[in-house]
C-alpha atoms as a PDB file:
ATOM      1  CA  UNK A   1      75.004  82.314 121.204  1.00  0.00           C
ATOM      2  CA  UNK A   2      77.545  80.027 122.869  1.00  0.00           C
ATOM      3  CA  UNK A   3      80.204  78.206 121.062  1.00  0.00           C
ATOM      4  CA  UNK A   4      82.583  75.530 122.303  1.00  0.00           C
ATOM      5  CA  UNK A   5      85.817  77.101 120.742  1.00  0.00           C
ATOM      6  CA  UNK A   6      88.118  74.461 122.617  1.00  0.00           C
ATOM      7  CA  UNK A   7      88.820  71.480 124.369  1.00  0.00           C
ATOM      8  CA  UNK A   8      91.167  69.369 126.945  1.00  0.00           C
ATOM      9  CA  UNK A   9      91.598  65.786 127.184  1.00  0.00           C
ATOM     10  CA  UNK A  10      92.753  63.342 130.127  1.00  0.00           C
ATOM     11  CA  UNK A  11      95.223  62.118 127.736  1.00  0.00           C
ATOM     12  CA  UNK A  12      97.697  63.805 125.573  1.00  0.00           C
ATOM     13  CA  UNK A  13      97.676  60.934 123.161  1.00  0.00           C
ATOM     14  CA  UNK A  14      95.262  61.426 120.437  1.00  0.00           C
ATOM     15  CA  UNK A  15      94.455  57.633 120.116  1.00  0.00           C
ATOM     16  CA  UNK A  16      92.824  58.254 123.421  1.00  0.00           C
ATOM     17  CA  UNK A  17      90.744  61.234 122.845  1.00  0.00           C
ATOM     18  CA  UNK A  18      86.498  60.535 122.582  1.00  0.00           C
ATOM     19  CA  UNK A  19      84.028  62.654 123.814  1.00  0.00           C
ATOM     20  CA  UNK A  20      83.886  60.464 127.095  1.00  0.00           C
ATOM     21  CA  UNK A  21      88.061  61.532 127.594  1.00  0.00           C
ATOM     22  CA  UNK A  22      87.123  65.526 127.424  1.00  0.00           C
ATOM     23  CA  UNK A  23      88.263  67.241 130.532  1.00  0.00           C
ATOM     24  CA  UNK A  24      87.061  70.498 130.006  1.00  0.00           C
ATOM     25  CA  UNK A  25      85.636  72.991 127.422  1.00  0.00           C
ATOM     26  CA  UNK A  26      86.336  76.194 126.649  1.00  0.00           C
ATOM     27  CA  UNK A  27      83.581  78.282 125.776  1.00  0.00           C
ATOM     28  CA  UNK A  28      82.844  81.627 124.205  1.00  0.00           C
ATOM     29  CA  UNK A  29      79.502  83.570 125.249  1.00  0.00           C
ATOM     30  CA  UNK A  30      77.642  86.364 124.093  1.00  0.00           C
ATOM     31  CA  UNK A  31      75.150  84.717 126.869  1.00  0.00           C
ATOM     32  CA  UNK A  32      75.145  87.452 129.969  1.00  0.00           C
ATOM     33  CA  UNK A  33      74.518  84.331 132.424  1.00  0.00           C
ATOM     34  CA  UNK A  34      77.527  82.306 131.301  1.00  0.00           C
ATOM     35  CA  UNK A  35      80.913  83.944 130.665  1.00  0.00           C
ATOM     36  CA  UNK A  36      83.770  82.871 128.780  1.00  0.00           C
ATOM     37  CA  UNK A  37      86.486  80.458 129.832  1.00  0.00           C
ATOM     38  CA  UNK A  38      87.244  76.971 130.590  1.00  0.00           C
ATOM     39  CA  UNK A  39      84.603  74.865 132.389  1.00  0.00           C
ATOM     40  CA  UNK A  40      84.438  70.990 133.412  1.00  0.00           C
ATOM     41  CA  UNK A  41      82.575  68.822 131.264  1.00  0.00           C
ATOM     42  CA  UNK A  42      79.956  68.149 133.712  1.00  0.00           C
ATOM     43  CA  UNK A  43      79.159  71.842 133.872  1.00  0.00           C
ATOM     44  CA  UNK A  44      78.545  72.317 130.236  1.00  0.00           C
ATOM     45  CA  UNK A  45      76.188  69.241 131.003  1.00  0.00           C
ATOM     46  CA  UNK A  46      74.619  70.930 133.734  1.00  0.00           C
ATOM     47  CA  UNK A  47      74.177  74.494 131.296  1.00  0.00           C
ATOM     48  CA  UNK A  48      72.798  72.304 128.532  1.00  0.00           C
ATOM     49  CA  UNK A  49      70.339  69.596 130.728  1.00  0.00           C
ATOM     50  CA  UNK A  50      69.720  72.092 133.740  1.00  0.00           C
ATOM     51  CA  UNK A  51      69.727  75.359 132.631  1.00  0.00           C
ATOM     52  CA  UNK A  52      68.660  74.568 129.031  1.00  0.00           C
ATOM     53  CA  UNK A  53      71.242  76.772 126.995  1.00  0.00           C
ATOM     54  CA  UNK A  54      71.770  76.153 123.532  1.00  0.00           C
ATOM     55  CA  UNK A  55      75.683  75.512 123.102  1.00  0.00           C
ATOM     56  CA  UNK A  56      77.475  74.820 119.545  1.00  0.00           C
ATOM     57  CA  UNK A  57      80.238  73.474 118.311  1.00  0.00           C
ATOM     58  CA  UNK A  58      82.635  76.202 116.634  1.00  0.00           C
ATOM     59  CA  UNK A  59      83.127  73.852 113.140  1.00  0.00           C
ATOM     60  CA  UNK A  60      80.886  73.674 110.581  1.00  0.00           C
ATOM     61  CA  UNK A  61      77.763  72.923 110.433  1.00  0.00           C
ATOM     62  CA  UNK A  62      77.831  73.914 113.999  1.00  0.00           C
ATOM     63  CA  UNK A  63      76.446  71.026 115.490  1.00  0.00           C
ATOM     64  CA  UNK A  64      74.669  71.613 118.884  1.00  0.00           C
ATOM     65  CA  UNK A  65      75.824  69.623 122.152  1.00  0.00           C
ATOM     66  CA  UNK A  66      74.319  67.103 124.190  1.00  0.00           C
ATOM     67  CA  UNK A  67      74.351  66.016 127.310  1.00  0.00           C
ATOM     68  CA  UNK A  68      74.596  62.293 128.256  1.00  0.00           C
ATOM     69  CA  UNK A  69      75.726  60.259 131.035  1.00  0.00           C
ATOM     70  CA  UNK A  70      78.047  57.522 130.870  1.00  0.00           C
ATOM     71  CA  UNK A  71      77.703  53.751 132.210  1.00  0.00           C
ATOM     72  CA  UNK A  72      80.456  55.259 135.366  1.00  0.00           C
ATOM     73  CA  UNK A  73      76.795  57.935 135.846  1.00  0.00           C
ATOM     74  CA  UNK A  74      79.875  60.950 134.862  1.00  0.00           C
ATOM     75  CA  UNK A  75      77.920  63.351 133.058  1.00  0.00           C
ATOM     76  CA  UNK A  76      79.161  64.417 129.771  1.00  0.00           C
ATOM     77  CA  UNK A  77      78.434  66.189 126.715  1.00  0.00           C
ATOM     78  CA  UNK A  78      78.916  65.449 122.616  1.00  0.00           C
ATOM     79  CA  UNK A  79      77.949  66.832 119.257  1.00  0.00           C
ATOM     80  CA  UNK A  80      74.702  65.857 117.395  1.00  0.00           C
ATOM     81  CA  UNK A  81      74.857  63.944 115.024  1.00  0.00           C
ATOM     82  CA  UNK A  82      75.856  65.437 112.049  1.00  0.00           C
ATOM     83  CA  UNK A  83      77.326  62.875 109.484  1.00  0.00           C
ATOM     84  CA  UNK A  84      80.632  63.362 109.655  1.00  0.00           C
ATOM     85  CA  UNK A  85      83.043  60.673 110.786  1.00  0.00           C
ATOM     86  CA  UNK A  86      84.089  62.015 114.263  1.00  0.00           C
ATOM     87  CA  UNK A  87      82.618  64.157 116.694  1.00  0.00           C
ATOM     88  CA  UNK A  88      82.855  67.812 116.059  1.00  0.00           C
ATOM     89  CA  UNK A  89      83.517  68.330 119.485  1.00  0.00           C
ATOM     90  CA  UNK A  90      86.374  65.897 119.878  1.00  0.00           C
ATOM     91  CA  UNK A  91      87.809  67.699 116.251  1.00  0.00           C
ATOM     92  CA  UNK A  92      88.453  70.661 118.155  1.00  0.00           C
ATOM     93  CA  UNK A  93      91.480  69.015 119.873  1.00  0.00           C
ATOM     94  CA  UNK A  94      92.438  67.917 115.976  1.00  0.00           C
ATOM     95  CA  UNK A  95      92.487  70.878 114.517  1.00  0.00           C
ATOM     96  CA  UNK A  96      94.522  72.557 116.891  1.00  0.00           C
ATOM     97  CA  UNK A  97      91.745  74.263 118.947  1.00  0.00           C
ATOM     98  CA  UNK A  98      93.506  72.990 122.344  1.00  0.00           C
END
């Protein structure tokens, strides 16, 4: 499984920090095509939408990613849907996963 474990932002002030403001992504693979480390947003795009891995979010309940491109045609990726009142992905910068 892959897990997105942390994340960067553009901007160091939280106000500013959406799924669309993620630099990069660290992830953590037990995938042998995809090691662990840091990786540009579009890449974990191109690994979800290209390459069709499976990639979760490392909070409960472990919501999957998607990729989506933006009105600028950057690619991008977010949590599914999962209830909850923010992204997962975007919480990992919240709870100190940075």
């Amino acid at each position: 499984m892959i897990y997105a474990d942390k994340v960067t932002f553009y901007s160091n002030d939280e106000n500013d920090w959406t799924w669309e403001t993620i630099d990069q992504i660290h992830l953590n693979s037990d995938d042998s095509s995809i090691s662990s480390g840091w990786y540009d947003k579009a890449d974990v795009y191109d690994f979800i939408e290209n390459q069709y891995k499976v990639i979760k979010v490392d909070i409960y309940p472990y919501p999957k990613l998607i990729g989506d491109i933006s009105s600028n045609y950057d690619k991008f990726v977010k949590s599914e849907n999962d209830n909850t009142a923010s992204d997962n992905l975007v919480e990992l910068g919240r709870n100190g996963k940075k």
